[in-house]
N, C-alpha and C. Protein backbone atom coordinates (compact mmCIF):
# COMPACT_ATOMS: atom_id res chain seq x y z
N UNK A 1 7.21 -1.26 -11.78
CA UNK A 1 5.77 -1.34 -11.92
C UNK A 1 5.12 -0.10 -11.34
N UNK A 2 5.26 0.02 -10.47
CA UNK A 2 4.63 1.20 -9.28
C UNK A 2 3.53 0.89 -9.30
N UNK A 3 2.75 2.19 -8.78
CA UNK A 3 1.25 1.96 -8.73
C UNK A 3 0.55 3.08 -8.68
N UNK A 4 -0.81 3.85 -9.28
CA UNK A 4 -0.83 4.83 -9.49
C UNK A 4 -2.29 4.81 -8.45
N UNK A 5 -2.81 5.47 -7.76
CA UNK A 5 -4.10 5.61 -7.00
C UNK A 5 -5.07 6.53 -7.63
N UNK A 6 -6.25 6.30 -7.47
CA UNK A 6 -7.11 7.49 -8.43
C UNK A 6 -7.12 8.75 -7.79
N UNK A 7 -7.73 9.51 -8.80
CA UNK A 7 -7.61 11.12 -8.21
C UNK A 7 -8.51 11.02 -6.90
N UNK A 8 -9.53 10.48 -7.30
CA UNK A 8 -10.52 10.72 -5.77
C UNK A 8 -10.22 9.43 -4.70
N UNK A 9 -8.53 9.57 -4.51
CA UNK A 9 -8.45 8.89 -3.38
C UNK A 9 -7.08 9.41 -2.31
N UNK A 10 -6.94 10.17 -1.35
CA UNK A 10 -6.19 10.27 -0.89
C UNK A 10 -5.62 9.44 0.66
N UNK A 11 -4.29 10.04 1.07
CA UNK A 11 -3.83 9.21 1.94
C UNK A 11 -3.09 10.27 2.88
N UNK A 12 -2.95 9.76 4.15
CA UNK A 12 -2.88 10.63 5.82
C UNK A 12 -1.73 9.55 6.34
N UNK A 13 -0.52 10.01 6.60
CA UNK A 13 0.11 9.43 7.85
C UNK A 13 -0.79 9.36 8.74
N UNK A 14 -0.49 8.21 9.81
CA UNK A 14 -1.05 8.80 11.04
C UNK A 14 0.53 7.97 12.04
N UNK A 15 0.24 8.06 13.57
CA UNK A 15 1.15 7.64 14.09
C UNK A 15 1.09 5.93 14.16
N UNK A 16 -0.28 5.37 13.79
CA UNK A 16 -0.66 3.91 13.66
C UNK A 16 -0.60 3.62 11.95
N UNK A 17 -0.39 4.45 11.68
CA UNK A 17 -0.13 3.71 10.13
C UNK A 17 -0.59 4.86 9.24
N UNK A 18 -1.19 3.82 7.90
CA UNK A 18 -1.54 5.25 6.95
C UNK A 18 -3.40 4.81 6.55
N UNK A 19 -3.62 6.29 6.43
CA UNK A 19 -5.30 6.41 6.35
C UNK A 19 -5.20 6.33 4.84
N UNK A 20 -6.43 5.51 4.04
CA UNK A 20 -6.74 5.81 2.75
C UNK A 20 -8.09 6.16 2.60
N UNK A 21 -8.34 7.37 1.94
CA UNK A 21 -10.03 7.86 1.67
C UNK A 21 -10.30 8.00 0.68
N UNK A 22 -11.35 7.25 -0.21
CA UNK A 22 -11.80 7.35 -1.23
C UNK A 22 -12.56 8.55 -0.89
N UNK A 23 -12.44 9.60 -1.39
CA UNK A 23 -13.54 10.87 -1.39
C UNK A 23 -14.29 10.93 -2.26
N UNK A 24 -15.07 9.93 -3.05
CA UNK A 24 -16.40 9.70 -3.86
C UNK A 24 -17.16 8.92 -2.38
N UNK A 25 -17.02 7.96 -2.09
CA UNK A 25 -17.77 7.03 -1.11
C UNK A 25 -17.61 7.74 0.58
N UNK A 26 -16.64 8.30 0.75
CA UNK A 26 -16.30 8.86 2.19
C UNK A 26 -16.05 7.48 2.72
N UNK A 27 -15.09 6.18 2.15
CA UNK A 27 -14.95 5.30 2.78
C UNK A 27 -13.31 5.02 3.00
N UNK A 28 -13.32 4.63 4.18
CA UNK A 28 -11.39 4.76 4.26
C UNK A 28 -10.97 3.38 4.87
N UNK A 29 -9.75 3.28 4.56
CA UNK A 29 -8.95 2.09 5.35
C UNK A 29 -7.98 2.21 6.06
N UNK A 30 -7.83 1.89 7.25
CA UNK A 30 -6.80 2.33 7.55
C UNK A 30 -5.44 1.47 7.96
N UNK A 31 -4.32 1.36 7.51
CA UNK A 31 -3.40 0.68 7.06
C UNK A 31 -2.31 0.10 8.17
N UNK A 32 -1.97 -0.87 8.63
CA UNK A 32 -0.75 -0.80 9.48
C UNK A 32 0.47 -0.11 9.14
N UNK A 33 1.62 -0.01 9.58
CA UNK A 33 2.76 1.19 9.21
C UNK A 33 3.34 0.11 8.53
N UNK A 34 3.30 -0.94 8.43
CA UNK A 34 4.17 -1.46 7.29
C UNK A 34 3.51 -1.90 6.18
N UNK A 35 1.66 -2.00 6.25
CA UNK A 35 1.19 -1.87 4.89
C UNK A 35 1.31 -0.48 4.21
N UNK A 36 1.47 0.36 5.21
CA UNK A 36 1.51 1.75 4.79
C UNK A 36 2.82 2.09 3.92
N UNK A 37 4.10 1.67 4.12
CA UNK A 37 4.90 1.66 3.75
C UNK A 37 4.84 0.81 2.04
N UNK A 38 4.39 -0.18 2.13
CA UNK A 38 3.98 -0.71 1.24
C UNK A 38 3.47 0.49 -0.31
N UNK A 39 2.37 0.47 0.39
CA UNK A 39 1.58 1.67 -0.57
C UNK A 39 2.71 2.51 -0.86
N UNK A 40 3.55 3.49 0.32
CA UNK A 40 4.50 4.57 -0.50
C UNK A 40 5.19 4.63 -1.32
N UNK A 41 5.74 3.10 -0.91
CA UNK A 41 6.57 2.87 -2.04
C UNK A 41 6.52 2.71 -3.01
N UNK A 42 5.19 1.52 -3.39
CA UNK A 42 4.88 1.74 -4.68
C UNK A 42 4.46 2.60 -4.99
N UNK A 43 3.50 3.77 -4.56
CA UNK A 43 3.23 4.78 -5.04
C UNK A 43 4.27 5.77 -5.38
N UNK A 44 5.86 5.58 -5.21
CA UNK A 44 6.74 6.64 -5.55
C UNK A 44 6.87 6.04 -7.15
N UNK A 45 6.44 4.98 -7.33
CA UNK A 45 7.12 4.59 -8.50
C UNK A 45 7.93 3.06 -8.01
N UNK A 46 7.84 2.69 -7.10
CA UNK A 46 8.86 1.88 -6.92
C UNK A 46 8.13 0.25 -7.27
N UNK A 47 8.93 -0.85 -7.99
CA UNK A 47 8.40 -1.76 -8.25
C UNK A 47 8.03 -2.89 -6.99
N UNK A 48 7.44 -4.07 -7.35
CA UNK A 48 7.09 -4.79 -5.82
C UNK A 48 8.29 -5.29 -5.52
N UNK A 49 9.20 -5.71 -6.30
CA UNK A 49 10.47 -6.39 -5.99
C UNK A 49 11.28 -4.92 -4.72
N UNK A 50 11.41 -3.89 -4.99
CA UNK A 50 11.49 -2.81 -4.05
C UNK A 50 10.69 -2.41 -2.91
N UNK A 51 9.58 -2.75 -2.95
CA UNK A 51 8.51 -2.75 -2.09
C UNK A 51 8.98 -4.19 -1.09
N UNK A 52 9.06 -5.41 -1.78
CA UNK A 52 9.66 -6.05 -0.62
C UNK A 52 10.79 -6.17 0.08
N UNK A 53 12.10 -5.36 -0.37
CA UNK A 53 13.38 -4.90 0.22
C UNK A 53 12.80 -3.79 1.15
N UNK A 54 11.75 -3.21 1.02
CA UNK A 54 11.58 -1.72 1.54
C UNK A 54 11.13 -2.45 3.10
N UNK A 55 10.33 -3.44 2.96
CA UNK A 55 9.63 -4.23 4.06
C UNK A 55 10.56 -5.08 4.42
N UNK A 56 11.39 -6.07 4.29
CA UNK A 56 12.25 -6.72 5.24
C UNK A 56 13.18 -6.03 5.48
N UNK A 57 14.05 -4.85 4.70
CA UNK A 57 14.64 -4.11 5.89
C UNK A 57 14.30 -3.56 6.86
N UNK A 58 13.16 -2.95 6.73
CA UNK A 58 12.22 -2.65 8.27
C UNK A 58 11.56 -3.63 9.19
N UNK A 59 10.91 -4.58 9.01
CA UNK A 59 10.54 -5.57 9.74
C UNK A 59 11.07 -6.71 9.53
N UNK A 60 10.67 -7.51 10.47
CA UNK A 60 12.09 -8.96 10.64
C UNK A 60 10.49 -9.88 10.14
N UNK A 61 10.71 -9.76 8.89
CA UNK A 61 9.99 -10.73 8.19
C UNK A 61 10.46 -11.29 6.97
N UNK A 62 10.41 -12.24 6.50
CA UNK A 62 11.08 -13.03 5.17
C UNK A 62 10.51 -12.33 4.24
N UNK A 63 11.81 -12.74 2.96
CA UNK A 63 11.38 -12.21 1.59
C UNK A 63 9.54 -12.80 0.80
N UNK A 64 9.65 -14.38 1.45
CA UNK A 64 8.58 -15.02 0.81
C UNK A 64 6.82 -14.35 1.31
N UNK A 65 7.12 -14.25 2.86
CA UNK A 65 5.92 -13.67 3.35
C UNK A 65 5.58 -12.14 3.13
N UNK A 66 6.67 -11.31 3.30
CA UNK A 66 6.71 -10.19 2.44
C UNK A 66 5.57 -10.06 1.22
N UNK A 67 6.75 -10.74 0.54
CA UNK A 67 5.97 -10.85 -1.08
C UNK A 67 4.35 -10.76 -0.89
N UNK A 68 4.16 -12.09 -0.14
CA UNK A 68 2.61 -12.73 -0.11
C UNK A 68 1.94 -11.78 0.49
N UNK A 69 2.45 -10.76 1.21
CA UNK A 69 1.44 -10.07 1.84
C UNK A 69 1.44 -8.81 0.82
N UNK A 70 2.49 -8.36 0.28
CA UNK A 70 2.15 -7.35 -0.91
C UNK A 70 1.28 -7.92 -1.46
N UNK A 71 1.05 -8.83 -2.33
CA UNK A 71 0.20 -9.59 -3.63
C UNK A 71 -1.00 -9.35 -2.02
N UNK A 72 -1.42 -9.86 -1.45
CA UNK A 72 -2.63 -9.53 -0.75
C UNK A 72 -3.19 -8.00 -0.54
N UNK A 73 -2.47 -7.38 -0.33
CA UNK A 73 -2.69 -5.72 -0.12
C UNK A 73 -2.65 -5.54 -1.40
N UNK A 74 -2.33 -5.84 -2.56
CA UNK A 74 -2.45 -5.30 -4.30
C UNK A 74 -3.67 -5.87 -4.71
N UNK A 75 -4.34 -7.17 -4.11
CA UNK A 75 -5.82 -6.96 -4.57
C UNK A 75 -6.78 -6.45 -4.01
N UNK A 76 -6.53 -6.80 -2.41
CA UNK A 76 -7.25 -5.48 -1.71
C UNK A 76 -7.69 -4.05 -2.08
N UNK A 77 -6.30 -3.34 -2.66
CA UNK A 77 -6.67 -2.10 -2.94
C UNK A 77 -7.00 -2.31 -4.70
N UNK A 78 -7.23 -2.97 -5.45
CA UNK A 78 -7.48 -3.23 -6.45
C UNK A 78 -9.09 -3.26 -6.51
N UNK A 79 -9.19 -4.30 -5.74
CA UNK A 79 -10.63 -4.82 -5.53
C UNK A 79 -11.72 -3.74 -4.82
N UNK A 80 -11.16 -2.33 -4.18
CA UNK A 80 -11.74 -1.92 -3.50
C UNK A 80 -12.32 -0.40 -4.68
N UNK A 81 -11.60 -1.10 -5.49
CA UNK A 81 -11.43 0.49 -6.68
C UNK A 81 -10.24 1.62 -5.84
N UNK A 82 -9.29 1.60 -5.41
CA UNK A 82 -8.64 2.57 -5.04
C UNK A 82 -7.60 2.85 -5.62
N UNK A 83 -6.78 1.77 -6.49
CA UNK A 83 -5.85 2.00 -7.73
C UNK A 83 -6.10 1.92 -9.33
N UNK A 84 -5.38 2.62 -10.02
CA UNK A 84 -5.54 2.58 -11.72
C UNK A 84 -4.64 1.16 -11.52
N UNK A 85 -5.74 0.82 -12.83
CA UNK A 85 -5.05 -0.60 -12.97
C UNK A 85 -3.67 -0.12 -14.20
């Protein structure tokens, strides 16, 4: 699936996670390191089924809550206008 972000939106490591800035609005979010991870992955191209291997090998969280919290962060950034649908 991946996920593609619009042109006028970029993204910042930081050491607390990852920054997202819409540069039309100057409005940003800023992400925990494992929602952040989230986003990279799909943004490499990678599908959610990969996105949630990418997250329980890093954090000691289940496949099911995983999931549920991707599908929450995919309408989030949906809803906020920050990805091509």
């Amino acid at each position: 699936m991946g996920l593609r972000l619009h042109d006028h939106v970029s993204t910042t490591e930081t050491e607390y996670g990852l920054v997202v800035l819409d540069e039309r609005t100057g409005r940003y979010w800023q992400l925990s390191s494992s929602a952040g991870l989230v986003l990279s992955t799909l943004a490499r191209g990678a599908s959610v089924d990969e996105a949630v291997t990418a997250l329980t090998d890093r954090y000691d969280v289940d496949e099911a809550r995983a999931r549920r919290d991707i599908d929450t962060l995919l309408v989030s950034l949906r809803s906020a206008g920050l990805v091509k649908r």
